[in-house]
C-alpha atoms as a PDB file:
ATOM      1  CA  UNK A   1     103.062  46.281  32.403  1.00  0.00           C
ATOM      2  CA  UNK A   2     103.117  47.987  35.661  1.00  0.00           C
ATOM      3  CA  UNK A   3      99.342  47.987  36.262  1.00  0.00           C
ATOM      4  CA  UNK A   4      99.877  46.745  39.529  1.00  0.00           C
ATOM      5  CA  UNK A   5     101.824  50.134  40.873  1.00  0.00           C
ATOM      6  CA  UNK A   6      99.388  52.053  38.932  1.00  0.00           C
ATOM      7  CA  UNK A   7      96.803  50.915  41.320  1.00  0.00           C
ATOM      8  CA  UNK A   8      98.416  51.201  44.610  1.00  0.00           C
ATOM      9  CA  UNK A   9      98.497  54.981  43.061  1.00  0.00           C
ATOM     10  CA  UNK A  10      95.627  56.579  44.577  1.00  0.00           C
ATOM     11  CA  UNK A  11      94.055  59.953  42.874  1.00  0.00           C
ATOM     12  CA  UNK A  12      92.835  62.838  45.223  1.00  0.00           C
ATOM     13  CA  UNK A  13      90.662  65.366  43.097  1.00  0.00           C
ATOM     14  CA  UNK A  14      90.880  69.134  43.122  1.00  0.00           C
ATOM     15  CA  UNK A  15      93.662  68.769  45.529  1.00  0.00           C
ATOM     16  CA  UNK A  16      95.477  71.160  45.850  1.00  0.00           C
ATOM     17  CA  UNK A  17      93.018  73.252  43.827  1.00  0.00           C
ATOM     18  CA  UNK A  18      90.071  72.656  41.946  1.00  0.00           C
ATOM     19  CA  UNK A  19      90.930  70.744  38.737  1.00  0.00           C
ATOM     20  CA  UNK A  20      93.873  69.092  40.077  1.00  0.00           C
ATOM     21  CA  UNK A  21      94.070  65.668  40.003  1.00  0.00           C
ATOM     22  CA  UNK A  22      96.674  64.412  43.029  1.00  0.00           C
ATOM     23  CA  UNK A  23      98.383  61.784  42.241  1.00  0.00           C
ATOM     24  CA  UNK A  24      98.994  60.411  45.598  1.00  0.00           C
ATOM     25  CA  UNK A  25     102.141  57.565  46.484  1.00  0.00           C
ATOM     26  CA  UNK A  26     101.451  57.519  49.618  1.00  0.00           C
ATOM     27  CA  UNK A  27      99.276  54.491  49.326  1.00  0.00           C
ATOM     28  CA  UNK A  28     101.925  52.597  46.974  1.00  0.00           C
ATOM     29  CA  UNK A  29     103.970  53.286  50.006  1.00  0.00           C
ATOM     30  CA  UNK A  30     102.383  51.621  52.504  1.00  0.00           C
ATOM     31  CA  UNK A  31     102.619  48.634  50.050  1.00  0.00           C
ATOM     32  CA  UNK A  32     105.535  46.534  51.153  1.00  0.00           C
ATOM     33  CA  UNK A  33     105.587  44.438  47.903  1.00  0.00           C
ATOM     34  CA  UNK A  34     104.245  47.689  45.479  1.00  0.00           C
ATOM     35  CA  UNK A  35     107.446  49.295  47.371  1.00  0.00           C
ATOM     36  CA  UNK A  36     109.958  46.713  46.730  1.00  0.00           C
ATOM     37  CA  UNK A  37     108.644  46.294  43.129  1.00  0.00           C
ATOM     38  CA  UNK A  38     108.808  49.858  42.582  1.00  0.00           C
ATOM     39  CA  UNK A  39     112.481  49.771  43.528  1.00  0.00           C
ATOM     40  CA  UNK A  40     113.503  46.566  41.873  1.00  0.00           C
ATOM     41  CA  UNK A  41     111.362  47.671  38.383  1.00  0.00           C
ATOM     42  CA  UNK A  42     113.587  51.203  38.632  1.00  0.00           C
ATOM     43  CA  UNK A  43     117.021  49.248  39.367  1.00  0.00           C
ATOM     44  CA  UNK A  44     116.525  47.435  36.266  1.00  0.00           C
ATOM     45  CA  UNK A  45     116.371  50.256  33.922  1.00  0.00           C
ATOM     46  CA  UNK A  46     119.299  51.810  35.378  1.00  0.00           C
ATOM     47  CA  UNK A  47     121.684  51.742  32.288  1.00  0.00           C
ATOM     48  CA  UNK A  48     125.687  51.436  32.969  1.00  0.00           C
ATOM     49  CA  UNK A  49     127.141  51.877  36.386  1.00  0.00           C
ATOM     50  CA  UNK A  50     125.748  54.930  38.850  1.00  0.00           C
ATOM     51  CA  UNK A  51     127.967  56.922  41.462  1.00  0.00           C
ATOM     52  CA  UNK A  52     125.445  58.597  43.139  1.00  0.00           C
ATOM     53  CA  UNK A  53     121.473  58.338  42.872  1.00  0.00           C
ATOM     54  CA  UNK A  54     119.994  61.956  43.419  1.00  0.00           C
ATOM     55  CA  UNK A  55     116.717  62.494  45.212  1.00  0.00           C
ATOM     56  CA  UNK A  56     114.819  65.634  44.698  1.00  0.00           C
ATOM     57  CA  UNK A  57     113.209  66.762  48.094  1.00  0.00           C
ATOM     58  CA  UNK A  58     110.938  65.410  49.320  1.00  0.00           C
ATOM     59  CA  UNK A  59     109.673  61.952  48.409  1.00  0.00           C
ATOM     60  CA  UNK A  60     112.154  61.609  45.427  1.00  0.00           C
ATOM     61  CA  UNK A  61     114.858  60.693  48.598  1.00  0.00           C
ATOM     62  CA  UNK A  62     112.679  57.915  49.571  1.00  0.00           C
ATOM     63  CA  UNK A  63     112.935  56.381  46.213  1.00  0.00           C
ATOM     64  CA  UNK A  64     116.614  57.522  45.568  1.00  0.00           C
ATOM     65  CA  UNK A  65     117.806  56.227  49.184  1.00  0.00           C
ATOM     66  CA  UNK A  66     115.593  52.782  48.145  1.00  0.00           C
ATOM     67  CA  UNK A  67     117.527  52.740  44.819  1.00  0.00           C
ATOM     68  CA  UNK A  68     120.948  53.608  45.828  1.00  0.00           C
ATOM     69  CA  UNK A  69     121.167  50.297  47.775  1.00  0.00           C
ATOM     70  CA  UNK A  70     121.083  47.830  44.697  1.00  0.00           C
ATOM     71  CA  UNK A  71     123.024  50.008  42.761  1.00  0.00           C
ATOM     72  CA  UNK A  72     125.901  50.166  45.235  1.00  0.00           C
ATOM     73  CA  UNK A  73     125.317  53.982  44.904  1.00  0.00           C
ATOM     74  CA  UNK A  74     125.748  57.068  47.439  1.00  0.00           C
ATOM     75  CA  UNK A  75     122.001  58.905  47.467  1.00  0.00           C
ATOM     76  CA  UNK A  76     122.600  62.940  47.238  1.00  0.00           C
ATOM     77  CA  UNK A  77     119.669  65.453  48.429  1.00  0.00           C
ATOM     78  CA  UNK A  78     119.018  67.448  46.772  1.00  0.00           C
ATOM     79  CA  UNK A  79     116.710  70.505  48.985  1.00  0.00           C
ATOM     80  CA  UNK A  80     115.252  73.623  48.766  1.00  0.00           C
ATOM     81  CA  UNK A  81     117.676  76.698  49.694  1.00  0.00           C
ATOM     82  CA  UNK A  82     118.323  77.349  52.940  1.00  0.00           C
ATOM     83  CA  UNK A  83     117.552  73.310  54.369  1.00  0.00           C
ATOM     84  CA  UNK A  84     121.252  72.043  54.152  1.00  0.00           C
ATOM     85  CA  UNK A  85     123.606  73.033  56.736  1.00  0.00           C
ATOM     86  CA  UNK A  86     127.303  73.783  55.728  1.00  0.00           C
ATOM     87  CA  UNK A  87     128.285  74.925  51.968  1.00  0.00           C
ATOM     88  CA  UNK A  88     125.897  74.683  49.134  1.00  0.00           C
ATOM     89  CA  UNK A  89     125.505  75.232  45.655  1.00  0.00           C
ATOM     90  CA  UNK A  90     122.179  76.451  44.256  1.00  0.00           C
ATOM     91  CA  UNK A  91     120.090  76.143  41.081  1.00  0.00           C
ATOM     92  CA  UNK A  92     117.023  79.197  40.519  1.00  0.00           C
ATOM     93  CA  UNK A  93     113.740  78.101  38.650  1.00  0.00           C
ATOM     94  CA  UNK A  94     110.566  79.022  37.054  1.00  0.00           C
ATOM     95  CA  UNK A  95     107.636  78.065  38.865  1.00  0.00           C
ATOM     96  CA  UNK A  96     104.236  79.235  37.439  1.00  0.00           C
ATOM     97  CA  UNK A  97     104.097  82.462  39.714  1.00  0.00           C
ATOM     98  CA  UNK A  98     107.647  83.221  40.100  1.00  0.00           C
ATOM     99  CA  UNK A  99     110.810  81.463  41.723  1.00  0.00           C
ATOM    100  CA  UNK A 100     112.290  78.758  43.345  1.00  0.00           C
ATOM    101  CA  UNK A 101     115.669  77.935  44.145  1.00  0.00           C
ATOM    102  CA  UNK A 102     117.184  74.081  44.701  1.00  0.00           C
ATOM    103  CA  UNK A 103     120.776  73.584  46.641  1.00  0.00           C
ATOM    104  CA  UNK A 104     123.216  70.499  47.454  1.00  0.00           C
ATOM    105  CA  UNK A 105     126.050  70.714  48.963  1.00  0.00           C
ATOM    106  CA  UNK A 106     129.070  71.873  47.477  1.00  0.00           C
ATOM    107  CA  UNK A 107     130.786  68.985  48.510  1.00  0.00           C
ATOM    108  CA  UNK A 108     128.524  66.171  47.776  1.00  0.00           C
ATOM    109  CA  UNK A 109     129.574  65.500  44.169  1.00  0.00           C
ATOM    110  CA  UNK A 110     132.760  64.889  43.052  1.00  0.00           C
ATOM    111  CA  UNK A 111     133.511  66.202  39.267  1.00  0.00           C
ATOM    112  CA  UNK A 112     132.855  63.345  36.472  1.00  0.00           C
ATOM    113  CA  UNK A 113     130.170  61.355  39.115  1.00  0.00           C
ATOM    114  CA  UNK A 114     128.121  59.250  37.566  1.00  0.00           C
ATOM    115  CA  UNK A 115     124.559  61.035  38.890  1.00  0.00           C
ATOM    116  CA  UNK A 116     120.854  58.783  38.173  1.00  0.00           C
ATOM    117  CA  UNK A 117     118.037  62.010  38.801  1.00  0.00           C
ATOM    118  CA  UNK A 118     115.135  60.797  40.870  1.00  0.00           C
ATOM    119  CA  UNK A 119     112.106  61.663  41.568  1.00  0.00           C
ATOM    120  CA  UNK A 120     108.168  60.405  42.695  1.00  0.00           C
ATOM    121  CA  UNK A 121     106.889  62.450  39.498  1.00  0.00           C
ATOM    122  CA  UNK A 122     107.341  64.355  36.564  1.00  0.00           C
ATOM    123  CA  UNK A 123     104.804  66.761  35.714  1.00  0.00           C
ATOM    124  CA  UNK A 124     106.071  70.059  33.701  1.00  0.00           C
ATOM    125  CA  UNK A 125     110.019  68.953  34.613  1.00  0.00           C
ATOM    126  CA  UNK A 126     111.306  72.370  35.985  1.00  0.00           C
ATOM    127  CA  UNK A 127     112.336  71.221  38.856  1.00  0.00           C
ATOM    128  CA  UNK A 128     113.831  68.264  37.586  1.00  0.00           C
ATOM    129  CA  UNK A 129     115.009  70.528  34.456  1.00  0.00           C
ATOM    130  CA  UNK A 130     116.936  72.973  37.832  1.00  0.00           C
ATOM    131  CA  UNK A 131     118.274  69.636  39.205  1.00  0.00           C
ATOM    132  CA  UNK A 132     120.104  68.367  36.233  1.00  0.00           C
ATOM    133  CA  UNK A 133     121.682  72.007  35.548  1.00  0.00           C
ATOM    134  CA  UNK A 134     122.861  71.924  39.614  1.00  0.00           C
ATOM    135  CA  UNK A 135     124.549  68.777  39.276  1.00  0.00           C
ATOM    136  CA  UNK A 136     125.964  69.688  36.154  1.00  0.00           C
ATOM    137  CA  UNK A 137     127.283  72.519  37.774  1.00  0.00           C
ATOM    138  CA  UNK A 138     129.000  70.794  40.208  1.00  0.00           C
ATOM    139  CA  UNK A 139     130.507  68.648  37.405  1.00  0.00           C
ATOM    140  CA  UNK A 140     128.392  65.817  37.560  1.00  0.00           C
ATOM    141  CA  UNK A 141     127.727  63.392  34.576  1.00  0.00           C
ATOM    142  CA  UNK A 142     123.700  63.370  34.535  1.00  0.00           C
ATOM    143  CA  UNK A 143     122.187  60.949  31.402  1.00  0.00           C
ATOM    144  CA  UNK A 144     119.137  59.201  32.833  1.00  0.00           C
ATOM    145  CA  UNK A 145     116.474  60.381  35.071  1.00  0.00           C
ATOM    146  CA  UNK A 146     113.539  58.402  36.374  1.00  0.00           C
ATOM    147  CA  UNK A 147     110.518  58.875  38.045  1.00  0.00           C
ATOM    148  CA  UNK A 148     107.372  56.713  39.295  1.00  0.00           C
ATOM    149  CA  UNK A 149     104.628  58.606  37.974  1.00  0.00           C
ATOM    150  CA  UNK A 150     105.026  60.733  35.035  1.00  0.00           C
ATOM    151  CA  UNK A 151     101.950  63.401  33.487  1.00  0.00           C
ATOM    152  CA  UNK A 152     102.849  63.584  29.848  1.00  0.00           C
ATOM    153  CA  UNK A 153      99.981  65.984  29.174  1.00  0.00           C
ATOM    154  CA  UNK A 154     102.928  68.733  31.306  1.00  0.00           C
ATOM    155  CA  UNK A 155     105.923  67.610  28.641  1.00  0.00           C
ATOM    156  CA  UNK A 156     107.983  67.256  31.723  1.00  0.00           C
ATOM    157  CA  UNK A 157     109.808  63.816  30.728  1.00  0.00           C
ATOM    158  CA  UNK A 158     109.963  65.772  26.705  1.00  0.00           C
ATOM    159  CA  UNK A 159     111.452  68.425  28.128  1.00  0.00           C
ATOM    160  CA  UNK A 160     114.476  66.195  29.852  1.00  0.00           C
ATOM    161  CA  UNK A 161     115.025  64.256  26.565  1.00  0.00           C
ATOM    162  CA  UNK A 162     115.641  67.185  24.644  1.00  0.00           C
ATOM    163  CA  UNK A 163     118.121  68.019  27.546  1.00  0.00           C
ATOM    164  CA  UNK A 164     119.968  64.596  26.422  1.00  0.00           C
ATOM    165  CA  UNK A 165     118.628  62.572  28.971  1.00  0.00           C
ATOM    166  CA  UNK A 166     116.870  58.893  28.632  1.00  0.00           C
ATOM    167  CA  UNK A 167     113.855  58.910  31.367  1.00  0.00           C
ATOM    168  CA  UNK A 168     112.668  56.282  32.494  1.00  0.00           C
ATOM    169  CA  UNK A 169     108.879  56.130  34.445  1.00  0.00           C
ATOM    170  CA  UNK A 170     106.799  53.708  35.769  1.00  0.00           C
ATOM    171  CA  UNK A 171     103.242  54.337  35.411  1.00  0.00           C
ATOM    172  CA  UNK A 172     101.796  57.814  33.965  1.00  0.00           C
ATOM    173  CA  UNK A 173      98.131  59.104  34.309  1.00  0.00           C
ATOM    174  CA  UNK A 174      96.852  61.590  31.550  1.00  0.00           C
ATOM    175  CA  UNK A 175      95.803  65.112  32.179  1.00  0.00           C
ATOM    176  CA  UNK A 176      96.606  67.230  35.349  1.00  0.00           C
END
């Protein structure tokens, strides 16, 4: 059904280390009509009315920004600690050597938003996973997440569905 996107999607190997296989948007965004249906495609799935479409940093707030302007929505960043200037709120994470540690800002999210999570792609979901608890936090209602590209060999998009959350992708390639 979305064969088209799929192959704007181009795949670097071993990148970025051997058995990796990058899934790389860049090409589907240098696509002005793979853009635009990537945008219209995700604004249709969108189910009930959104306050606020969340980006995770970095090329989920190209989609989220894209996305928030059909759905009449406000487009939140969410960054990496220590990128947002005035008062944030943070999230800590497993990555597969250690930590990480996602922020907004404290102010960004009013309690009982409406909050859409997105994202270019979902591989193993913990950063997505971090997201959902930070806007949760900051009393956010989070149900759906989507993403362009999901890796279903990770269990990333599993992993936000037993979290409660419909997720919605696009295309998905198997293995890494």
């Amino acid at each position: 059904m979305n064969d088209d996107l799929k192959a704007l999607i181009r795949t670097i190997p071993d990148f970025p280390k051997p058995g990796i296989q990058f899934r790389d948007i860049t090409t589907l965004l240098l696509d002005p009509r793979g853009l635009a249906a990537v945008v219209e495609r995700m604004a249709a799935l969108v189910d009930g009315p959104v306050d606020l479409v969340a980006g995770i940093e970095a090329r989920g707030f190209l989609f989220a920004a894209a996305l928030a302007v059909p759905l009449s929505a406000g487009c939140l960043l969410i960054r990496k600690d220590g990128k947002l200037p005035g008062a944030t709120i943070a999230e800590d994470y497993a990555l597969e050597y250690g930590q990480d540690r996602i922020a907004m800002h404290a102010d960004a999210c009013a309690p009982g938003a409406r909050v859409l999570l997105v994202d270019d792609l979902i591989a193993t979901g913990g950063t997505a996973a971090a997201a959902v608890r930070l806007l949760r936090k900051a009393g956010a209602t989070v149900t759906q997440a989507q993403f362009v590209i999901d890796l279903p060999d990770l269990g990333g998009a599993h992993r936000l569905r037993a979290d409660g959350l419909r997720v919605d992708t696009l295309v998905s390639f198997e293995g890494h």
